[in-house]
C-alpha atoms as a PDB file:
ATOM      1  CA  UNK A   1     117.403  -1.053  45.684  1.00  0.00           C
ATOM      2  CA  UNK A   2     120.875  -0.006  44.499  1.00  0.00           C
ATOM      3  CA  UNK A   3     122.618  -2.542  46.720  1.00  0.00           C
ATOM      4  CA  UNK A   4     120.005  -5.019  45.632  1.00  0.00           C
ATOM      5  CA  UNK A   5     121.338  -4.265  42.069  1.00  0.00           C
ATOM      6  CA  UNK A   6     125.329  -4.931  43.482  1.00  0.00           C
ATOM      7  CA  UNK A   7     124.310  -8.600  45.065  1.00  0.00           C
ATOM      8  CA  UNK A   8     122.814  -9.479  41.356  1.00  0.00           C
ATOM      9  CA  UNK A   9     125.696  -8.586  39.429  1.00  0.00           C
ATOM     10  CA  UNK A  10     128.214 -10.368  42.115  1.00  0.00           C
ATOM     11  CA  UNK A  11     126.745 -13.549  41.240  1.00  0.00           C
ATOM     12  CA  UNK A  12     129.007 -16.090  38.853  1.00  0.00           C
ATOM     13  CA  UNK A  13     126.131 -16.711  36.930  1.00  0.00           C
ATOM     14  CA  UNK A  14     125.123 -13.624  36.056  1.00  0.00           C
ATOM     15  CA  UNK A  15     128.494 -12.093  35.574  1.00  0.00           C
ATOM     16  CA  UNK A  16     128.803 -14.720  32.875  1.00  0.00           C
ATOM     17  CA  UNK A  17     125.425 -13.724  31.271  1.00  0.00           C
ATOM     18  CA  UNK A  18     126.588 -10.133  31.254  1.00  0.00           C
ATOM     19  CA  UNK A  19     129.489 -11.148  29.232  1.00  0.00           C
ATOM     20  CA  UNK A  20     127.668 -13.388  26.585  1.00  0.00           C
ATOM     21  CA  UNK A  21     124.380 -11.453  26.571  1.00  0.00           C
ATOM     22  CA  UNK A  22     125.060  -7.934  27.722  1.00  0.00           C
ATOM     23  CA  UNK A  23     122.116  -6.704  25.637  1.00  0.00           C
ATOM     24  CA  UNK A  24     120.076  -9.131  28.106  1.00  0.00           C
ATOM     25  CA  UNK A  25     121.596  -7.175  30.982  1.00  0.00           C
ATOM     26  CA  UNK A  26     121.181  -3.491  29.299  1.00  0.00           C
ATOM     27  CA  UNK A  27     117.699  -2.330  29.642  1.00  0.00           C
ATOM     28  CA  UNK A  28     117.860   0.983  28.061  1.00  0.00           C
ATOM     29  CA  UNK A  29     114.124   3.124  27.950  1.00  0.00           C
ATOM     30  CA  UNK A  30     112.160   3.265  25.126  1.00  0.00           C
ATOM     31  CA  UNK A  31     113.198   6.031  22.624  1.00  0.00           C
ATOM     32  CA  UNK A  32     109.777   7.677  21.408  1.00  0.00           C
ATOM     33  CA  UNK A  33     109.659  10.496  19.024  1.00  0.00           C
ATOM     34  CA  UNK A  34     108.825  14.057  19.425  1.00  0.00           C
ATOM     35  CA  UNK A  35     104.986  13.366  18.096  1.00  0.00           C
ATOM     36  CA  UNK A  36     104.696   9.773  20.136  1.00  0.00           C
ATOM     37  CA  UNK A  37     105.571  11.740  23.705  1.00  0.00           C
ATOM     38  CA  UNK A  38     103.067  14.537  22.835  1.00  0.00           C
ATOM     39  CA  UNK A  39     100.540  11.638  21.615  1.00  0.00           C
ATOM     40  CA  UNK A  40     100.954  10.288  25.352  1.00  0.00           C
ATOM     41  CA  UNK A  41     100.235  13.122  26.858  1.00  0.00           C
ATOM     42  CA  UNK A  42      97.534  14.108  25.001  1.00  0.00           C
ATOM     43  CA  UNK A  43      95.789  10.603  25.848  1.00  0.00           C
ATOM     44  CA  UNK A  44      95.794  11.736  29.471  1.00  0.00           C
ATOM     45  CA  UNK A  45      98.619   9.459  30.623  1.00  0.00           C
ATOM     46  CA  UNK A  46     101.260  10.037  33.271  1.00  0.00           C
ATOM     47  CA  UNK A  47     104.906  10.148  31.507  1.00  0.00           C
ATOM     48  CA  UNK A  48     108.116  10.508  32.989  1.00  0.00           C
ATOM     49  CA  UNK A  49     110.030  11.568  29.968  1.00  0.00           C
ATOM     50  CA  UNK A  50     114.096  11.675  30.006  1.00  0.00           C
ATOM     51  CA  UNK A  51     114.793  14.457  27.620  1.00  0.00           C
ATOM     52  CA  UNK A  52     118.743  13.638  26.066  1.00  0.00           C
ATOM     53  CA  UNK A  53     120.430  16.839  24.336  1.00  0.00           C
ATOM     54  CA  UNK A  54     121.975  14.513  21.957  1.00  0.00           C
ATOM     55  CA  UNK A  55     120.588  12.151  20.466  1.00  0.00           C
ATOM     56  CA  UNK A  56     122.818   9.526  21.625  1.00  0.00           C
ATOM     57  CA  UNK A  57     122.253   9.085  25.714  1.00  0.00           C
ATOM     58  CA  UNK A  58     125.839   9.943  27.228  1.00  0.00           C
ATOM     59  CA  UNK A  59     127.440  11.778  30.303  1.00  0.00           C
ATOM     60  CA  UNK A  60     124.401  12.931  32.596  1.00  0.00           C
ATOM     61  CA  UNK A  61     122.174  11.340  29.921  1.00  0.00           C
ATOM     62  CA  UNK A  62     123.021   7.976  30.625  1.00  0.00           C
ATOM     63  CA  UNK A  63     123.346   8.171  34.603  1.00  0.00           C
ATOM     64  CA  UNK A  64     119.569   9.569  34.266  1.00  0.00           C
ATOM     65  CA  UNK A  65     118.779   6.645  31.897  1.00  0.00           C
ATOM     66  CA  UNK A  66     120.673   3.879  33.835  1.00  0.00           C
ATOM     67  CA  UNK A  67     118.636   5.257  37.207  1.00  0.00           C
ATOM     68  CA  UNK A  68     114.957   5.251  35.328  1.00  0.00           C
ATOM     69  CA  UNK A  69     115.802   1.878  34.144  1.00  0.00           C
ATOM     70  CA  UNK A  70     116.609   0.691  37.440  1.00  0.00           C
ATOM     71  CA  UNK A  71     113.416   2.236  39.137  1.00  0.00           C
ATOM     72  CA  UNK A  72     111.250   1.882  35.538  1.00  0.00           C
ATOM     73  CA  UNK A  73     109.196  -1.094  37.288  1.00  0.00           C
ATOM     74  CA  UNK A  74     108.327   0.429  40.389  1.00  0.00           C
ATOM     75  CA  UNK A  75     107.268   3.522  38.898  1.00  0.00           C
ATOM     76  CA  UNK A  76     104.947   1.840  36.282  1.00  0.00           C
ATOM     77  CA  UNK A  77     103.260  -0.112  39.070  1.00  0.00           C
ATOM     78  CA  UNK A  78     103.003   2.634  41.493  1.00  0.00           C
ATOM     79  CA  UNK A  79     101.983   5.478  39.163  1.00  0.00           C
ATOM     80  CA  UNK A  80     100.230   3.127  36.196  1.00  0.00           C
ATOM     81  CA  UNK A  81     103.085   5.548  34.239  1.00  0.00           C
ATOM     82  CA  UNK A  82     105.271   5.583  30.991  1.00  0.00           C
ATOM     83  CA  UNK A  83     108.884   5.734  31.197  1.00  0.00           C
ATOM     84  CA  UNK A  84     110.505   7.029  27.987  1.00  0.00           C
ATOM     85  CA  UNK A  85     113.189   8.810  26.624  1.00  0.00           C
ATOM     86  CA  UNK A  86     113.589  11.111  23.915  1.00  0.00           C
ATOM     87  CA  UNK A  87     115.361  13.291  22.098  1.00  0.00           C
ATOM     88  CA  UNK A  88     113.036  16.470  20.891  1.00  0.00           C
ATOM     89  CA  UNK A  89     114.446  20.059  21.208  1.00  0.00           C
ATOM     90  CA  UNK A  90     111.399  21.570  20.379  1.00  0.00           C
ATOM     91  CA  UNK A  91     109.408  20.021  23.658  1.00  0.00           C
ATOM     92  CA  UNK A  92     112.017  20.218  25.801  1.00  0.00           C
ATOM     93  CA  UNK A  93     112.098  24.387  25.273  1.00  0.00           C
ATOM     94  CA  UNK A  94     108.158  23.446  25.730  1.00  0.00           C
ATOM     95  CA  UNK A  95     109.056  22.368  29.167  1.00  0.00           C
ATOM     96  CA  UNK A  96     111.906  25.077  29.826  1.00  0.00           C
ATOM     97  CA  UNK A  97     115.069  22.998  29.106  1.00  0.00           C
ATOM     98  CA  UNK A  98     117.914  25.038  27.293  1.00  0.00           C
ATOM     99  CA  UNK A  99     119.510  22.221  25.813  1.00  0.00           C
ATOM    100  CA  UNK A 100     122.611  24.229  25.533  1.00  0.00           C
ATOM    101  CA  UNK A 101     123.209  25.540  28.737  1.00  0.00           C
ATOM    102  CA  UNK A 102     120.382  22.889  30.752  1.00  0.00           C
ATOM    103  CA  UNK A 103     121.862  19.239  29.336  1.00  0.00           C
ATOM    104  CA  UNK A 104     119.420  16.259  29.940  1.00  0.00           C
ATOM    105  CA  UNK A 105     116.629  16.412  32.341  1.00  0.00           C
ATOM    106  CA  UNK A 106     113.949  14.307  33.775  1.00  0.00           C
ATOM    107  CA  UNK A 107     110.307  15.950  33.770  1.00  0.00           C
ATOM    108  CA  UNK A 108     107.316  13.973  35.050  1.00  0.00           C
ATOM    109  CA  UNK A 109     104.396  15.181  33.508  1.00  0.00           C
ATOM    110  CA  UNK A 110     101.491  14.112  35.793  1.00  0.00           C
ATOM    111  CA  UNK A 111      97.682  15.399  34.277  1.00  0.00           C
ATOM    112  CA  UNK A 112      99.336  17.368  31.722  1.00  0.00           C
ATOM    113  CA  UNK A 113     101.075  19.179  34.095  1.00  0.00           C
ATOM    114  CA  UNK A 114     105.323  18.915  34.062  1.00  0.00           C
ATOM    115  CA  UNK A 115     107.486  18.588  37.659  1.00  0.00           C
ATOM    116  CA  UNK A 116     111.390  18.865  36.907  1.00  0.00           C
ATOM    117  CA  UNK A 117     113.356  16.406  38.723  1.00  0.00           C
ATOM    118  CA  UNK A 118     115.993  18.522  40.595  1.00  0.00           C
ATOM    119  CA  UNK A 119     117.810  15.341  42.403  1.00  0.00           C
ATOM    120  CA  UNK A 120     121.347  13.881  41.192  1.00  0.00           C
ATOM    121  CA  UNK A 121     121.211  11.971  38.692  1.00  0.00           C
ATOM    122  CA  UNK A 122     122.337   8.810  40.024  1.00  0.00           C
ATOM    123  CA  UNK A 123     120.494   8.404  43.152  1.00  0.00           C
ATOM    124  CA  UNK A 124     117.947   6.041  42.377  1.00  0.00           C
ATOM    125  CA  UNK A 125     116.131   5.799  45.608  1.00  0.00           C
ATOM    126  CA  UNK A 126     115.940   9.478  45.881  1.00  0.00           C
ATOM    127  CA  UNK A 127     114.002   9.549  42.453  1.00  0.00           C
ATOM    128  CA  UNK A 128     111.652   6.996  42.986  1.00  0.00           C
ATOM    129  CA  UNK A 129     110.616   8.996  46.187  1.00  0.00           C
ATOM    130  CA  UNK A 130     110.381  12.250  44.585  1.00  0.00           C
ATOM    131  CA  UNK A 131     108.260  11.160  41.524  1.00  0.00           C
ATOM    132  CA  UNK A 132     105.838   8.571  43.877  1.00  0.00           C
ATOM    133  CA  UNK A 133     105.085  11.125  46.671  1.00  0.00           C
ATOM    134  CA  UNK A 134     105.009  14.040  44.009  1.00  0.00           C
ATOM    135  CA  UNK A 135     101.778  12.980  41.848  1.00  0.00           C
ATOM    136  CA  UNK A 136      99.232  15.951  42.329  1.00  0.00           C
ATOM    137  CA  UNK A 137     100.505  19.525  41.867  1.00  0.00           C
ATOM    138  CA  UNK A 138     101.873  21.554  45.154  1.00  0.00           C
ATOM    139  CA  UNK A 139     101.583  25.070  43.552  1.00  0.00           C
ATOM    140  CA  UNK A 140      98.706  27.220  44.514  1.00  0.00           C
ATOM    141  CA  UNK A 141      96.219  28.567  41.872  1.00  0.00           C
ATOM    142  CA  UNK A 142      95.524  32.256  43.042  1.00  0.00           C
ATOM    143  CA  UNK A 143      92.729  34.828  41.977  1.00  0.00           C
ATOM    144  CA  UNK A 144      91.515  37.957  42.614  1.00  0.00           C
ATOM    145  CA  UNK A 145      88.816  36.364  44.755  1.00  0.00           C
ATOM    146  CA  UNK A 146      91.023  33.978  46.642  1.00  0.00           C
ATOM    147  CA  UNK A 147      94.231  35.612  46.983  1.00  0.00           C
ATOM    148  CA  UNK A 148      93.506  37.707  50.004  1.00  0.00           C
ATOM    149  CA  UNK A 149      92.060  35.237  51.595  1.00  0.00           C
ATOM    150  CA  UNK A 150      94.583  32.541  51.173  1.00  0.00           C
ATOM    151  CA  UNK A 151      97.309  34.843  51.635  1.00  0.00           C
ATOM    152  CA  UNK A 152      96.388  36.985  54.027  1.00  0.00           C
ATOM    153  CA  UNK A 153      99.303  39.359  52.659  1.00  0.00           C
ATOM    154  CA  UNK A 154      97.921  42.630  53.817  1.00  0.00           C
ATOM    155  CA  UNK A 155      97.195  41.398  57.465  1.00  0.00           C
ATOM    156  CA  UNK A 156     100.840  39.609  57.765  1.00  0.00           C
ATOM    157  CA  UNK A 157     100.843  36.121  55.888  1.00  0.00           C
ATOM    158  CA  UNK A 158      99.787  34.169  58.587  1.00  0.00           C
ATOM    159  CA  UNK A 159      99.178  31.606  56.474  1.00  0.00           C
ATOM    160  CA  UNK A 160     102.891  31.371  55.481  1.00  0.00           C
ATOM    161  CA  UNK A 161     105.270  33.094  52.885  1.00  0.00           C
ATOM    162  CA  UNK A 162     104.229  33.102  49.690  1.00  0.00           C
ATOM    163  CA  UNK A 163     106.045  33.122  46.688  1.00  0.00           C
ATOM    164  CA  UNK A 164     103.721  33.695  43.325  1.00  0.00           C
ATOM    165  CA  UNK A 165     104.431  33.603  40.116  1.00  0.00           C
ATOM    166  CA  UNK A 166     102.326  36.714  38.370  1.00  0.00           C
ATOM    167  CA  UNK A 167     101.432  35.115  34.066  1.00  0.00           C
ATOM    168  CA  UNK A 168      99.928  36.535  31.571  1.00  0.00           C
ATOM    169  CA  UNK A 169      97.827  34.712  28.184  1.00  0.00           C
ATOM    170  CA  UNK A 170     100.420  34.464  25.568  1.00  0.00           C
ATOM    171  CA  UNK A 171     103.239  34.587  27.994  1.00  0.00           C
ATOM    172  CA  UNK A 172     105.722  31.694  26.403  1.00  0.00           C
ATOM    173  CA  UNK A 173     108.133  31.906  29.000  1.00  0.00           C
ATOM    174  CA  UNK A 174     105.748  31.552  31.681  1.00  0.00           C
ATOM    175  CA  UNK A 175     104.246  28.201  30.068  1.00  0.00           C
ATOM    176  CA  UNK A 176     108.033  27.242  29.858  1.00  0.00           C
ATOM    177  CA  UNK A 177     108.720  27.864  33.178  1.00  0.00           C
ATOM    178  CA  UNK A 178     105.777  25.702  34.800  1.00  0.00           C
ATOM    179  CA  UNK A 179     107.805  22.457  35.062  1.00  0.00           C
ATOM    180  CA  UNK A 180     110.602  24.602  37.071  1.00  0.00           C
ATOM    181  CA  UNK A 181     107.640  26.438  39.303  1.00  0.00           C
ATOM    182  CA  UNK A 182     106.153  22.790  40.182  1.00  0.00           C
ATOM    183  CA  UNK A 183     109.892  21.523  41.116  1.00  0.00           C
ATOM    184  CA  UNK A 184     110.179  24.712  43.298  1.00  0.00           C
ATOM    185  CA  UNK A 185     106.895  24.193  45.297  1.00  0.00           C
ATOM    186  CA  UNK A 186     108.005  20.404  45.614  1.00  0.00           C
ATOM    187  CA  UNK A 187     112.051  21.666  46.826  1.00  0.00           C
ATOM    188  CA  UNK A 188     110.096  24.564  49.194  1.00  0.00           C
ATOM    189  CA  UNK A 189     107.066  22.079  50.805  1.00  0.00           C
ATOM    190  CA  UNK A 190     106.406  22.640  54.705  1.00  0.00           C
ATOM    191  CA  UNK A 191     108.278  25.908  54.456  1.00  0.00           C
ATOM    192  CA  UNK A 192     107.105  28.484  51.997  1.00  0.00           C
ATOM    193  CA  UNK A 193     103.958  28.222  49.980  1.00  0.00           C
ATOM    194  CA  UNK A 194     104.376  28.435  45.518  1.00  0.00           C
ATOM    195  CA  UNK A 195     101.309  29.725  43.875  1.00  0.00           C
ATOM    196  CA  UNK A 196     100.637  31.411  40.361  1.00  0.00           C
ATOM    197  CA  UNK A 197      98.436  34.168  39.594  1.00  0.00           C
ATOM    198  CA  UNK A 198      97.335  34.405  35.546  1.00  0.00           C
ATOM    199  CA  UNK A 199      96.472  38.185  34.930  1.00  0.00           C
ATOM    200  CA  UNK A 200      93.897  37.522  31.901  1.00  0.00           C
ATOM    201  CA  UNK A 201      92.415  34.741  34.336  1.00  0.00           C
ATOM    202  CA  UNK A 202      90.707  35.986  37.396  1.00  0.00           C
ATOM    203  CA  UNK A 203      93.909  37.709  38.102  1.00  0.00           C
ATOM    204  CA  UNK A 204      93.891  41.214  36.589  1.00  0.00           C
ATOM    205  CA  UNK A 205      92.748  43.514  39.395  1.00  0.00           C
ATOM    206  CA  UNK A 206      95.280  41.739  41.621  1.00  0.00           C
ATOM    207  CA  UNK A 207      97.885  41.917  39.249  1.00  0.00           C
ATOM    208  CA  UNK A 208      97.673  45.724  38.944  1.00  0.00           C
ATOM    209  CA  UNK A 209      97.611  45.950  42.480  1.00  0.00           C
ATOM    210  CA  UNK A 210     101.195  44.796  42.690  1.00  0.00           C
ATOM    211  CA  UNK A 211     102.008  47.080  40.036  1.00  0.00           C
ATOM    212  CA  UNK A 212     103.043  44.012  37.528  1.00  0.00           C
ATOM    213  CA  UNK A 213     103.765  44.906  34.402  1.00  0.00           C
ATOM    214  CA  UNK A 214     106.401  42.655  33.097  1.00  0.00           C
ATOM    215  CA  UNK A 215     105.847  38.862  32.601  1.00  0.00           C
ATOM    216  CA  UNK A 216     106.411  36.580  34.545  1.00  0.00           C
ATOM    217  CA  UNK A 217     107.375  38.173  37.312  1.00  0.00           C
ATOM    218  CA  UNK A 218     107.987  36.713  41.041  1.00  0.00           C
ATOM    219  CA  UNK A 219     107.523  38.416  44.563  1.00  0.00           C
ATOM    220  CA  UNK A 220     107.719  36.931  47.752  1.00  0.00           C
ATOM    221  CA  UNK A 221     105.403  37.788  50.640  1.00  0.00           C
ATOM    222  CA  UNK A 222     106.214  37.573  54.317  1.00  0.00           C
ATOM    223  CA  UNK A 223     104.853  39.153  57.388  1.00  0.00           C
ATOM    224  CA  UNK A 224     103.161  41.574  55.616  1.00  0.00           C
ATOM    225  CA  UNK A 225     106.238  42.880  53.450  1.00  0.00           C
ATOM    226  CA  UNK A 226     106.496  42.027  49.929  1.00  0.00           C
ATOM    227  CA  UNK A 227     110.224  41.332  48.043  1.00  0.00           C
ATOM    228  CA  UNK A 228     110.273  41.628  43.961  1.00  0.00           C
ATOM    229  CA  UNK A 229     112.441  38.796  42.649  1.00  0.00           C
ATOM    230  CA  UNK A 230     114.733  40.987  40.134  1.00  0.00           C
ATOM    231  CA  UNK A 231     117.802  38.024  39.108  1.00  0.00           C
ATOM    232  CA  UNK A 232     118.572  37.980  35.542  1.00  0.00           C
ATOM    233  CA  UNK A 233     118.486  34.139  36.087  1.00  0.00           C
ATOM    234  CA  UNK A 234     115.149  31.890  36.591  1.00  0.00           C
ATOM    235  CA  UNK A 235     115.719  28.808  37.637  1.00  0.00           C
ATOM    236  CA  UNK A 236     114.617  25.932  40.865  1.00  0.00           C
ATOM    237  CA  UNK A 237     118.117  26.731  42.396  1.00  0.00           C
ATOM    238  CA  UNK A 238     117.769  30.772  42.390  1.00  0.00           C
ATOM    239  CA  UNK A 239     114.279  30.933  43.218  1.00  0.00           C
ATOM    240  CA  UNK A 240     114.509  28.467  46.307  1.00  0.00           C
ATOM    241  CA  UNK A 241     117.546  30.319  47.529  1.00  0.00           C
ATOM    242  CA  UNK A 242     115.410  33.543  46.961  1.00  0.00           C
ATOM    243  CA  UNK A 243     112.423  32.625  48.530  1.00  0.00           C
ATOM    244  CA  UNK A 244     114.779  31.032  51.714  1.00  0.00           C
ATOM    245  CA  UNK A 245     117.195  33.592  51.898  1.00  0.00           C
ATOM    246  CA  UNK A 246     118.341  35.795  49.121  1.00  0.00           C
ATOM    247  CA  UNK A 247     115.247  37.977  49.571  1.00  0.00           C
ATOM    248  CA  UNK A 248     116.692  39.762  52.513  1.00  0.00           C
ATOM    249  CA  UNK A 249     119.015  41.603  49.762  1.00  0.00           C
ATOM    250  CA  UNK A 250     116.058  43.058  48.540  1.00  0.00           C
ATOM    251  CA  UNK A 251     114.703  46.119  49.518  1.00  0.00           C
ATOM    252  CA  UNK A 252     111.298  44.910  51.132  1.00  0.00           C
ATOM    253  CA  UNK A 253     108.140  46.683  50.338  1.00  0.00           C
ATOM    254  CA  UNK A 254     104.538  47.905  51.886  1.00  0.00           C
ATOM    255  CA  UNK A 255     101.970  45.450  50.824  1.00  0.00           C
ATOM    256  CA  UNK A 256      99.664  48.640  48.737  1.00  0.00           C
ATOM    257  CA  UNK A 257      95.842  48.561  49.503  1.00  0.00           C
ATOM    258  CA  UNK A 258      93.543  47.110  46.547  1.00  0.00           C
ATOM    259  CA  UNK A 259      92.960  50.165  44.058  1.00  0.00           C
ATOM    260  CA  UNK A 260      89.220  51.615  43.684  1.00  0.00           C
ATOM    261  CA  UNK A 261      87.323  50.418  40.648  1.00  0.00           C
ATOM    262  CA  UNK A 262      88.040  53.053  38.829  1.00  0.00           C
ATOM    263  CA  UNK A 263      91.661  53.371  38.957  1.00  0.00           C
ATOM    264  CA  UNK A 264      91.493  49.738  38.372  1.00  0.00           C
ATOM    265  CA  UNK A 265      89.501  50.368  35.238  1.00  0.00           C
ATOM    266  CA  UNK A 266      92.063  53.047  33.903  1.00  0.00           C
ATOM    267  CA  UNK A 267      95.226  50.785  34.438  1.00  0.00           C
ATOM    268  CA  UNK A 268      93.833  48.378  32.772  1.00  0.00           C
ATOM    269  CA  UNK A 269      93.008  50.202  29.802  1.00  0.00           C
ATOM    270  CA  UNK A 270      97.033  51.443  29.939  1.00  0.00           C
ATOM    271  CA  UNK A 271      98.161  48.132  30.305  1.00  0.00           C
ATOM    272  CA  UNK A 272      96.697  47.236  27.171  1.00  0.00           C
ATOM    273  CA  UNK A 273      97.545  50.591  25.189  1.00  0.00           C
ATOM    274  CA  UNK A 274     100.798  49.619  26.247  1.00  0.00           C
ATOM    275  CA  UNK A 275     100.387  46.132  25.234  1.00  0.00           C
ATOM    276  CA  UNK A 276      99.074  46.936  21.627  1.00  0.00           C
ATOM    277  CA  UNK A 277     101.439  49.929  20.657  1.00  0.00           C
ATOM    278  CA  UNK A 278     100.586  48.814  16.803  1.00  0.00           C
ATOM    279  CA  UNK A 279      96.877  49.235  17.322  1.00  0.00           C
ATOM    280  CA  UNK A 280      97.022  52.403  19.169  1.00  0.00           C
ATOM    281  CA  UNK A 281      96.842  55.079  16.212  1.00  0.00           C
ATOM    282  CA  UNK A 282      94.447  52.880  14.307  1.00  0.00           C
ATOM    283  CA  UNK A 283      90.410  54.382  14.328  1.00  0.00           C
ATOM    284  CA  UNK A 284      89.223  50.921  15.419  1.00  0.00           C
ATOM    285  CA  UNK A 285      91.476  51.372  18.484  1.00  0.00           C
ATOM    286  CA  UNK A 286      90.667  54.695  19.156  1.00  0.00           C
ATOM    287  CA  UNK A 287      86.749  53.451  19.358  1.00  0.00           C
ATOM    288  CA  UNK A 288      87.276  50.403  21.750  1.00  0.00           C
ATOM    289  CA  UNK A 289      89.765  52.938  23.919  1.00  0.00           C
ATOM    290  CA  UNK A 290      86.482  55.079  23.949  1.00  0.00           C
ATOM    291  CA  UNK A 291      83.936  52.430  24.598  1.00  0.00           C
ATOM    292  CA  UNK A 292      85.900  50.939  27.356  1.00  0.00           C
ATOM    293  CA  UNK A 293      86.603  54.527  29.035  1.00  0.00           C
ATOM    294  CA  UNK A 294      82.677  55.652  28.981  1.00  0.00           C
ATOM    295  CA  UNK A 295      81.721  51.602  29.888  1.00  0.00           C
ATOM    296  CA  UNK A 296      84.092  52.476  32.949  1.00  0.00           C
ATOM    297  CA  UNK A 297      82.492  55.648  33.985  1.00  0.00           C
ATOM    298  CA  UNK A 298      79.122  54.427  33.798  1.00  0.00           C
ATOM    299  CA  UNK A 299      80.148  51.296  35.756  1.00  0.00           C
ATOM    300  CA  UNK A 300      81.860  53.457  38.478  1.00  0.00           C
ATOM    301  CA  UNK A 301      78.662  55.722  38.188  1.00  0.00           C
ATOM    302  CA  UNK A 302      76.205  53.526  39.054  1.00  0.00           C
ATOM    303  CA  UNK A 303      78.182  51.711  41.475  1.00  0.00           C
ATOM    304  CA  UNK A 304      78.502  55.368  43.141  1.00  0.00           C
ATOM    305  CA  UNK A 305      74.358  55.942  43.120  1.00  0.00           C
ATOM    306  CA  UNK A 306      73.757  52.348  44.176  1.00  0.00           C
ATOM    307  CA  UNK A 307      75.654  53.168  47.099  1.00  0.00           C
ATOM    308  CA  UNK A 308      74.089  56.372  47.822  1.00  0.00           C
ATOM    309  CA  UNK A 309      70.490  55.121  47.187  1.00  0.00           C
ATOM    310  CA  UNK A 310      71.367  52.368  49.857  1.00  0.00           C
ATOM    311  CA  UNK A 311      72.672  55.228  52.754  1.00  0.00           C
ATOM    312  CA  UNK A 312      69.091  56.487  52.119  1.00  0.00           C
ATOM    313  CA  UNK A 313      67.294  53.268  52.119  1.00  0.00           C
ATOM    314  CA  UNK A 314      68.989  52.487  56.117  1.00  0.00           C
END
């Protein structure tokens, strides 16, 4: 495609046209605003959005932008998919770009859901590739009912490595750090597997299990070992070279058996003292602290006779 591009611009004719009309020649992306890109999304389109931490398109910026406008045709007939660019700090910390430290990016956002493009930013061919073969989600959704099972963690992980992602409701930084999480599962495909586990959804007993407490947090588990991501620094490069190598610097753990009910019940209720430190002195938190406690011992109660009334039953 690139050399395609050379032949074109080594003809006479349009060398001269470049000259006389170079704004026929430029074909810059469209520059949306902040509420346009989000009104896009929210239609249920596919957008690949060029985020610029200027607002004029220079350096990085424009080698992104020249490569999207060479590929911009392909993509909208292979993906039916907008190709923009704008300049909004306030989505692009949405999507986990420091504009101060991060520069311009390219996220895809396919469904609603954001994929980082990690490759240089002048390799056109490359790019086309990685946002064509890259339209459904590689990262696994886990659960307290599924994760054993597609994990097989406690029996050796032979069903791969697994790196998770442990999130939380109301976990900003986790949101943020989905478009970087899809670009790792993408980087790490055919050899480790990417999945995220949402404590408040499905994921709570699991969670505890682990002993998570801080948000997110990452561990990788292989053959029935488990390795605690603990770099001050989250990004596709550090968690790829984690998950590869970098977690053989870590010291590597015993995968610990699910907790009984109860115990399960009680850490929960400490997560969210914990959680709510404002709340805690308060008389209406005192009663729901109570409630929960008694609702736990008559759960773990009757789960205890149901069991025993069955023995006698056989």
């Amino acid at each position: 495609m690139a050399s395609a591009a050379i032949k074109l611009v080594s003809s006479p004719f349009v060398f001269l046209l470049m000259l006389t009309c170079p704004f026929i020649w430029a074909s810059p992306l469209e520059i949306l605003s902040e509420e346009e890109v989000k009104q896009l999304i929210s239609d249920g389109n596919d957008v690949v959005v060029l985020f610029s931490n200027k607002v004029e398109c220079t350096g990085r910026c424009e080698d992104l932008e020249d490569t999207l406008a060479l590929i911009r045709e392909d993509v909208v007939e292979a993906l039916n998919a907008w190709v923009v660019r704008t300049h909004s700090p306030a989505l692009a910390e949405e999507y986990g770009l420091n504009n101060k430290k991060v520069g311009s990016e390219v996220v895809f956002i396919r469904k609603g859901i954001p994929l980082l493009y990690t490759g240089h930013a002048s390799d056109d061919d490359f790019m086309l590739h990685y946002l064509v073969t890259n339209t459904e989600s590689k990262v696994h959704s886990l659960s307290d009912v599924n994760f054993e099972h597609l994990t097989q963690a406690a029996t050796g992980a032979t069903t791969g490595d697994w790196l998770v992602m442990f999130s939380r409701s109301g976990c900003d930084t986790c949101t943020q750090l989905r478009a970087t999480i899809e670009a790792v599962a993408v980087n790490l495909q055919n050899q480790k597997n990417v999945a995220i586990i949402d404590r408040d959804n499905d994921g709570g007993q699991t969670t505890r299990r682990f002993g998570v407490k801080t948000f997110p947090s990452f561990i990788l588990f292989r053959q029935g070992r488990m390795y605690r991501y603990n770099l001050p620094v989250i990004d596709d490069k550090t968690l790829k070279s984690f998950a590869l190598e970098g977690f053989r610097n870590v010291r590597a753990e015993d995968i610990p058996h699910p907790k009984a009910p109860f115990d399960d019940y009680t850490e929960c209720i400490a997560d969210w003292l914990r959680e709510n430190p404002n709340v805690v002195y308060t008389g209406t938190a005192v009663c729901v602290v109570g409630i929960l406690t008694i609702g736990g011992l008559l759960m773990w109660s009757s789960k205890a006779n149901t069991k025993k009334l069955t023995k006698k039953r056989q």
